[in-house]
Protein backbone atom coordinates (compact mmCIF):
# COMPACT_ATOMS: atom_id res chain seq x y z
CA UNK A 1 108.11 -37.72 48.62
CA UNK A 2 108.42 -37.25 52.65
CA UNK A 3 110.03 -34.51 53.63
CA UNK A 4 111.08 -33.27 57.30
CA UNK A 5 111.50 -29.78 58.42
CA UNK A 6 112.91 -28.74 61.48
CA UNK A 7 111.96 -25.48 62.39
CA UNK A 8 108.64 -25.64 60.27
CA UNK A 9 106.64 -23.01 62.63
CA UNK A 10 109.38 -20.81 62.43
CA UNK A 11 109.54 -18.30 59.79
CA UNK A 12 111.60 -19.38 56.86
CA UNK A 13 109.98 -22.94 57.66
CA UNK A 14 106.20 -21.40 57.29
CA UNK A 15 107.27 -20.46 53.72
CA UNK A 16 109.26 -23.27 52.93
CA UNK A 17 105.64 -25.69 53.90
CA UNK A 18 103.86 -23.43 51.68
CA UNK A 19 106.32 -24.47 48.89
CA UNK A 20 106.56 -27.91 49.44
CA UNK A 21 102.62 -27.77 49.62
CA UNK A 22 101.99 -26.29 46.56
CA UNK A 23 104.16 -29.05 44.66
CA UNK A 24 101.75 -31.51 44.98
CA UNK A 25 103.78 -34.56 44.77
CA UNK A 26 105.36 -34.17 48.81
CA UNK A 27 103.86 -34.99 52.03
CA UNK A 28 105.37 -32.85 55.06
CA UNK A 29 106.28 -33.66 58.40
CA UNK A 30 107.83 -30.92 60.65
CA UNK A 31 109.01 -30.78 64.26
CA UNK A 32 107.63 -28.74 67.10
CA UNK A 33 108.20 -28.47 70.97
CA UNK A 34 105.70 -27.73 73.62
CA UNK A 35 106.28 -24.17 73.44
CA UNK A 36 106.38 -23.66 69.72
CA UNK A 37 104.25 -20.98 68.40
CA UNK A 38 101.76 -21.79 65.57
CA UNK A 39 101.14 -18.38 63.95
CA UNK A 40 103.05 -19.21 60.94
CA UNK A 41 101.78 -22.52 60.41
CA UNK A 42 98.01 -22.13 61.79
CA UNK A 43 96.35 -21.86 58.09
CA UNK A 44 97.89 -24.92 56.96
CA UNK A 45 98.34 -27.59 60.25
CA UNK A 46 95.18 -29.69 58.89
CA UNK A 47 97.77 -29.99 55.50
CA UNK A 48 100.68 -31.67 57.47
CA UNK A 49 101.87 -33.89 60.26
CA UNK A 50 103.99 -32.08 63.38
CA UNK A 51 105.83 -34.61 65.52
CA UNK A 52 106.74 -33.29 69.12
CA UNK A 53 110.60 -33.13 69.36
CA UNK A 54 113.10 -31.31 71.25
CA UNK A 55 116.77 -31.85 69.21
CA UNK A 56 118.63 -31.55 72.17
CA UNK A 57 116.90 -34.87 72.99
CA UNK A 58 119.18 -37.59 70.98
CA UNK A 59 116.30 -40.15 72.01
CA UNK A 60 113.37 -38.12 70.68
CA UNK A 61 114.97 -37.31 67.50
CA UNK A 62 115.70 -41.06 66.53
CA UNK A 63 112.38 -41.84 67.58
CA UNK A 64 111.49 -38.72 64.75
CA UNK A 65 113.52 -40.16 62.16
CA UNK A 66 112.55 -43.37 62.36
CA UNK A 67 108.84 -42.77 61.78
CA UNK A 68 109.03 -40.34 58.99
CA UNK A 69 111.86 -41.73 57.15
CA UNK A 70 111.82 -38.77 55.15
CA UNK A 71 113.85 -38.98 51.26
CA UNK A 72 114.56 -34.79 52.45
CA UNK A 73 115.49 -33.10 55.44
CA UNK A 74 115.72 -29.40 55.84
CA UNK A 75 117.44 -28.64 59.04
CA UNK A 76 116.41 -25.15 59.47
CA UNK A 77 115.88 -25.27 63.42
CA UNK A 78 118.14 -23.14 65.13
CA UNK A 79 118.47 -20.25 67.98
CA UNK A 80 118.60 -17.97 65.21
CA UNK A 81 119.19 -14.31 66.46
CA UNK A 82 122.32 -12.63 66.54
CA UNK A 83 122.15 -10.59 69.77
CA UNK A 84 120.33 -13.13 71.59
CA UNK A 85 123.61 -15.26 70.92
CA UNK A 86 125.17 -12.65 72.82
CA UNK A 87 123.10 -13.22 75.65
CA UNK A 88 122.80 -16.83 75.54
CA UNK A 89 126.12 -17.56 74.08
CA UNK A 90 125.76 -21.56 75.83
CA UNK A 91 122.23 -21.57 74.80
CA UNK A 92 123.19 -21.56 70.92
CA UNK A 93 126.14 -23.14 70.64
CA UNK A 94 123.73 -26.03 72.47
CA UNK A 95 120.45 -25.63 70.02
CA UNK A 96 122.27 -25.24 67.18
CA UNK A 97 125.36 -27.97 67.20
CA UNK A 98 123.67 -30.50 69.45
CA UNK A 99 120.69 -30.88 67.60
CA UNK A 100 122.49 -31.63 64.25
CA UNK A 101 124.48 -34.07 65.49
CA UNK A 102 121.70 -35.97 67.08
CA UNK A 103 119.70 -35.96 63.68
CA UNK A 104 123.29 -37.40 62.19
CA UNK A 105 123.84 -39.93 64.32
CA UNK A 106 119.72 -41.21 64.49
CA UNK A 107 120.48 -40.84 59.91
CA UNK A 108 123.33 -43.27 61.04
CA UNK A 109 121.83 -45.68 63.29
CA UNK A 110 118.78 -46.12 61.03
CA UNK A 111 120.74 -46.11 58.38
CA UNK A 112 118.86 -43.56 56.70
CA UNK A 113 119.32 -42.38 52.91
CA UNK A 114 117.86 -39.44 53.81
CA UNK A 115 119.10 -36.10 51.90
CA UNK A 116 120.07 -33.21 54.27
CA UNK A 117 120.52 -29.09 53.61
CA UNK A 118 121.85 -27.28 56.80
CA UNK A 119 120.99 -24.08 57.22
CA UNK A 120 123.87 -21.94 57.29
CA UNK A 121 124.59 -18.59 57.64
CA UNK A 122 126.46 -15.84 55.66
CA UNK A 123 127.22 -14.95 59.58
CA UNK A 124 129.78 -17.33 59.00
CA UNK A 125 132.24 -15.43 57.30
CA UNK A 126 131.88 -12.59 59.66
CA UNK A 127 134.65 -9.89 59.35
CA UNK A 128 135.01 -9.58 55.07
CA UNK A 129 137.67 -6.96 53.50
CA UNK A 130 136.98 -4.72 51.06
CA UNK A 131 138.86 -6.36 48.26
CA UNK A 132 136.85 -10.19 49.42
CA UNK A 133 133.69 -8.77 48.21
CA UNK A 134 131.40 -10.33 46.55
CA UNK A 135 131.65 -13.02 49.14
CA UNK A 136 132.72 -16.79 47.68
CA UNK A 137 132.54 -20.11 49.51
CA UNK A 138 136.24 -20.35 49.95
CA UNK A 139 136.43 -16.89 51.32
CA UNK A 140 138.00 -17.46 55.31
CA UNK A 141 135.32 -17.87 57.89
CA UNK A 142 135.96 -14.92 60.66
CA UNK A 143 132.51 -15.23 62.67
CA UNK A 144 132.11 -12.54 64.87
CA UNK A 145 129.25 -13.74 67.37
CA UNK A 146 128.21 -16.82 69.18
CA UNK A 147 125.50 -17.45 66.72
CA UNK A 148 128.06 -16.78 63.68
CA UNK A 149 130.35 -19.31 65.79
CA UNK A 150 127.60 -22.08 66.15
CA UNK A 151 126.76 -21.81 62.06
CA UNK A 152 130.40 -22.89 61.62
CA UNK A 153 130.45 -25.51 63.71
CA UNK A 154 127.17 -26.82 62.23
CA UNK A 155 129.11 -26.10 58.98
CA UNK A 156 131.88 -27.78 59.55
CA UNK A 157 130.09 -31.07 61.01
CA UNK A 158 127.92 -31.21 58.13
CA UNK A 159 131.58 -31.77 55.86
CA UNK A 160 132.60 -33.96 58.64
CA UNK A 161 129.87 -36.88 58.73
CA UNK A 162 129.77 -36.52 55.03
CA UNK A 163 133.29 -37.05 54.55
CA UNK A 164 133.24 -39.72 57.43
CA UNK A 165 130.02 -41.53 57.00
CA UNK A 166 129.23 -40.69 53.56
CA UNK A 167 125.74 -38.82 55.04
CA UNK A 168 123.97 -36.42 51.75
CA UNK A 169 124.46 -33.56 52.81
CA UNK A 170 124.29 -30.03 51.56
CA UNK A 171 125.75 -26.75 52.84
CA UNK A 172 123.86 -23.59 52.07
CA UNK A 173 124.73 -20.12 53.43
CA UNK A 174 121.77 -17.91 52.92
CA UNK A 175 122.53 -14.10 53.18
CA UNK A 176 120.05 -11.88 55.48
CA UNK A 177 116.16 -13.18 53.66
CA UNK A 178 113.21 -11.57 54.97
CA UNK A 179 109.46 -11.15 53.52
CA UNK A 180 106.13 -11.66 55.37
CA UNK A 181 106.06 -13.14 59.11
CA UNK A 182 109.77 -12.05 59.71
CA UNK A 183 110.54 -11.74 63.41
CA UNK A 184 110.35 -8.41 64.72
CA UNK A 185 113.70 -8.92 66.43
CA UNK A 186 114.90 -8.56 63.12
CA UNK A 187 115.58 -5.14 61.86
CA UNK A 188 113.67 -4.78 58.68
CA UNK A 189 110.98 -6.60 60.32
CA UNK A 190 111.50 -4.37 63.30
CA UNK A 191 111.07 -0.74 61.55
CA UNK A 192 108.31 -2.02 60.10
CA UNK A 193 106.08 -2.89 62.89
CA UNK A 194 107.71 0.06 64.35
CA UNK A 195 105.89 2.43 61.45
CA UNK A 196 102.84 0.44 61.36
CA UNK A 197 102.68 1.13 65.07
CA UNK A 198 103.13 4.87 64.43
CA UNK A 199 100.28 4.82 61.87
CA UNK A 200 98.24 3.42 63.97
CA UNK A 201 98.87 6.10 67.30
CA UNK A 202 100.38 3.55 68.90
CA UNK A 203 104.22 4.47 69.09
CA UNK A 204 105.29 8.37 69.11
CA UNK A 205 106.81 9.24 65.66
CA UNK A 206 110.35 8.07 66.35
CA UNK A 207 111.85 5.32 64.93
CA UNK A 208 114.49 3.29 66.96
CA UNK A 209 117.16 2.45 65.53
CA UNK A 210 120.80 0.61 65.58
CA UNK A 211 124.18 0.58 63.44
CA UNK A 212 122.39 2.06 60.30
CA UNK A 213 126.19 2.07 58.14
CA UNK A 214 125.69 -1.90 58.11
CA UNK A 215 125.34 -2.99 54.69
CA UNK A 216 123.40 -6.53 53.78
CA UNK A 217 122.46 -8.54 50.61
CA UNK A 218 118.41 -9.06 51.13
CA UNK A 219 116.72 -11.91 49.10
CA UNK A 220 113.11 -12.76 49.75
CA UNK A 221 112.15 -15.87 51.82
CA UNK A 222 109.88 -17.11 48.81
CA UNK A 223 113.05 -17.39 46.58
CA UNK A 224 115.53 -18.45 49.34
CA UNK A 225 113.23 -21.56 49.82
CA UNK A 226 112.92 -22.55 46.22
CA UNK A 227 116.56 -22.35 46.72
CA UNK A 228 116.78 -24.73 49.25
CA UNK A 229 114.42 -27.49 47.64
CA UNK A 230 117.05 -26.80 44.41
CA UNK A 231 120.12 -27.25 46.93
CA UNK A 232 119.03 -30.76 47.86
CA UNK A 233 117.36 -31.51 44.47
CA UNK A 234 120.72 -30.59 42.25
CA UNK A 235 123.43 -29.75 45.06
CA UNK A 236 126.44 -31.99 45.36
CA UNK A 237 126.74 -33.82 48.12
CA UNK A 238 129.11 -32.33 50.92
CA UNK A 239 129.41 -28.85 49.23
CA UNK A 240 128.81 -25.56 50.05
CA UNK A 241 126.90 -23.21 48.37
CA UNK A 242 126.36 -19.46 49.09
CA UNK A 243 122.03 -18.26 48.59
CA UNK A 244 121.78 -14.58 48.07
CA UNK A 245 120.77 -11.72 45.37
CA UNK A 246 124.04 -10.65 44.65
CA UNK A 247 123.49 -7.10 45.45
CA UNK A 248 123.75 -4.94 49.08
CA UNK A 249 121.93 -2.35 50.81
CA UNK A 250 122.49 -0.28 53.83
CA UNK A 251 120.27 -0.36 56.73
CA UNK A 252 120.04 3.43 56.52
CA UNK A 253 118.95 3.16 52.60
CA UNK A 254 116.36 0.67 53.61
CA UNK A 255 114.97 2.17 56.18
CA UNK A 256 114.18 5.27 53.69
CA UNK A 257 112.86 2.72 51.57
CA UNK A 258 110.20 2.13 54.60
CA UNK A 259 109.65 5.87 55.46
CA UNK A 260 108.59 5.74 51.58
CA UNK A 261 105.94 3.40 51.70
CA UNK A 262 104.00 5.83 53.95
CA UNK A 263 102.70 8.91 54.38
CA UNK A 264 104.05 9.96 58.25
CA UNK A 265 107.10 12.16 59.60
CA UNK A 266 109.26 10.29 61.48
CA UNK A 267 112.00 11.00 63.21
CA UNK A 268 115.26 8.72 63.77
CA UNK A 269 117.19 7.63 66.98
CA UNK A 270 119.85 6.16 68.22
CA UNK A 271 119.08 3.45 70.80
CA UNK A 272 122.60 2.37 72.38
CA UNK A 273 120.35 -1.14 73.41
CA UNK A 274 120.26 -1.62 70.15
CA UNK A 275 124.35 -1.88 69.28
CA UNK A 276 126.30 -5.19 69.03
CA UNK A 277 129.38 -5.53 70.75
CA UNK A 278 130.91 -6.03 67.21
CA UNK A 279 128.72 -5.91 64.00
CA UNK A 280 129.78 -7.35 60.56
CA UNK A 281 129.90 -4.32 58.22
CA UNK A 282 129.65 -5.79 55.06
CA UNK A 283 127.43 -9.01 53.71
CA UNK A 284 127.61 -9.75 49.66
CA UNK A 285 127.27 -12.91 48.27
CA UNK A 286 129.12 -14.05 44.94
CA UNK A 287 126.20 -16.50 43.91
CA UNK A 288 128.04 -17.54 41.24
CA UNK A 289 128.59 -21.32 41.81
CA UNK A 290 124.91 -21.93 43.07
CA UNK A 291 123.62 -20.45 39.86
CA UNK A 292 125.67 -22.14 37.51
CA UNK A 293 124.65 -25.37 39.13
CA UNK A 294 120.75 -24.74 39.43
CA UNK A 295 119.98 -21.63 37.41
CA UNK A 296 118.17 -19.63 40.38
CA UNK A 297 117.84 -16.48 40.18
CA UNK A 298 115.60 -14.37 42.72
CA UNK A 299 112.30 -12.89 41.31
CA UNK A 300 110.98 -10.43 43.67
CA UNK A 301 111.58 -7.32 43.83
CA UNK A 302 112.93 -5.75 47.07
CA UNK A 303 110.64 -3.26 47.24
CA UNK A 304 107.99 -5.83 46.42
CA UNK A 305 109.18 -7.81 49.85
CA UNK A 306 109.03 -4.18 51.97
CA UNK A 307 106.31 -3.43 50.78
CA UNK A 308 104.68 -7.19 51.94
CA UNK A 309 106.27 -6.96 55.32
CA UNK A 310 105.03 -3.70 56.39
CA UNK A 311 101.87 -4.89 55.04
CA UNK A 312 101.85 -7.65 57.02
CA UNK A 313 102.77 -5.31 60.27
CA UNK A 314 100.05 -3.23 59.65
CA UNK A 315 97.59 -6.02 59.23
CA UNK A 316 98.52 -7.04 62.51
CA UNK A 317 99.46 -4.26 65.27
C-alpha cells in the first residue's frame, strides 16, 4: 500500500511513519519544504521517500500526487499553533485551506481514488456549554481563533468535494494529543522542557505559566495515529468523527502531575505573554460514534505519556 503524509517531519507525522513502518505491508511517501526540520524523522529517512512540496503551490502538489499515487492520504500539514494563529491570522487561514484544496483538485484532475483523513481539530467547536459536554460531532462549531477558524473551513471543504465530487474523504477531530517530540510551544510540552531545564541549572526554579483553569481531554500521539490509519481503514466516507480519551484534565492538575515526576521546588508564575485573547475553557470528547465504528480505545496511560515527554526533555536540554 502507498501512503502520503503531509506533514510527516512534523510531530504527529513522525509517529504516524513509525506506525505505518512497523505494519510491514505500506511503503511511505511524505512531503517536506526547504525549511522543514528533520529531527523527528532523522532515524528513519533511509526507510521512506520525502518529495519536496510546498501546498500552497497547486503545481507542485499535482506534480506530488501524480507520482505517488498513493491508495491513503493523511493530510496532517498545517500551521498548527493556536497563538501563532493570532499572530499570523492570514498566514493560517492560507497554509491550512489552500493547501487542501490544491491536493483536492490535483485528486480530481488525476482522477485519483485516493482515500483522504483531514486533520481536524476539537478547536473547532470552540466555545462549549456546560450542559454540551461530552462534546459530539453535531455539537455547533463556535471556533474561537484563526487557527480554530481555518480547521472549519478545512472541515467544511472536506464535506464539500465529497458531497460534490464524490472525493473519500474522512473527517477526524482529534482532541489536544501529545507524547514524545511534542513542540515546546505547546504547554505540556512546554513545562516540561521548562523542568528539565531547571534540573539541569539551566532555568531558575520558576515555572511559567498561562490560563492554568483550562481544562483538555489528552490522548497519546501513539493511539491518536492508530486512530487515524482506523479512520481511513473503517471510516465512512464524508463523515466526521471525534478522536479523544473521553476524559479531561486541567492544566493546573497536570502541571502537578509534572512537579511529581521530580524531585525539585518550583515555584509558579503568571506570564501575561502567555494569555490568549480568548481561550476555550472546556475540551471533552464524546468518542462514542468512532468507537462503535472501529473499537479504539486508547492504551496508554497519561501518566505513562508525561512521564515519556519529560523524558524526552531531559534527554535533550
Amino acid at each position: 500500500m502507498r501512503v502520503l503524509i503531509t506533514g510527516i517531519t512534523g510531530f504527529v507525522g513522525s509517529h504516524l511513519t513509525e506506525y505505518c513502518l512497523k505494519r510491514g505491508d505500506v511503503e511511505v511517501f511524505g512531503t517536506v519544504r526547504w525549511r522543514s526540520r528533520m529531527d523527528n524523522v532523522q532515524h528513519i529517512v533511509k526507510d521512506i521517500e520525502l518529495i519536496d512540496c510546498d501546498l500552497r503551490d497547486a503545481v507542485a502538489v499535482r506534480h506530488c500526487l501524480s507520482e505517488v499515487k498513493p491508495d491513503f492520504i493523511f493530510h496532517l500539514a498545517a500551521q498548527s499553533f493556536v497563538p501563532t494563529s493570532w499572530k499570523a491570522p492570514v498566514e493560517t487561514i492560507v497554509t491550512n485551506m489552500v493547501g487542501q484544496i490544491n491536493i483536492f483538485e490535483a485528486m480530481r484532475s488525476l482522477k485519483l481514488k485516493s482515500r483522504i483523513q483531514i486533520a481536524g481539530s476539537s478547536e473547532e467547536y470552540g466555545l462549549v456549554c456546560e450542559d454540551e459536554l461530552p462534546i459530539k460531532e453535531t455539537n455547533p462549531l463556535r471556533p474561537l481563533s484563526p487557527y480554530g477558524v481555518s480547521k472549519v473551513g478545512q472541515d467544511l471543504l472536506a464535506y464539500q468535494y465529497h458531497k460534490s465530487y464524490g472525493i473519500h474523504v474522512v473527517r477526524t477531530r482529534a482532541f489536544n494529543h501529545t507524547g514524545p517530540r511534542r513542540g515546546d510551544v505547546f504547554v505540556e510540552s512546554n513545562f516540561s522542557k521548562q523542568i528539565a531545564m531547571i534540573e539541569k541549572g539551566k532555568k531558575e526554579p520558576v515555572m511559567d505559566v498561562g490560563n492554568l483553569n483550562a481544562r483538555r481531554d489528552f490522548t497519546d500521539v501513539r493511539d491518536i495515529v492508530k486512530a487515524y490509519w482506523l479512520a481511513l481503514e473503517k471510516g465512512e466516507p464524508g463523515e466526521v468523527y471525534n478522536i479523544g480519551s473521553g476524559r479531561d484534565i486541567s492544566i493546573k492538575d497536570l502541571l502537578k502531575k509534572l512537579f511529581e515526576l521530580t524531585d525539585m521546588e518550583v515555584e509558579v508564575r503568571q506570564d501575561p505573554a502567555r494569555m490568549r485573547p480568548s481561550d476555550v475553557e472546556v475540551l471533552l470528547a464524546d468518542v462514542t460514534k468512532f468507537h462503535e465504528l472501529t473499537g479504539w480505545v486508547p492504551e496508554i496511560p497519561f501518566d505513562q505519556t508525561l512521564t515519556d515527554l519529560l523524558n524526552y526533555w531531559r534527554e535533550r536540554v
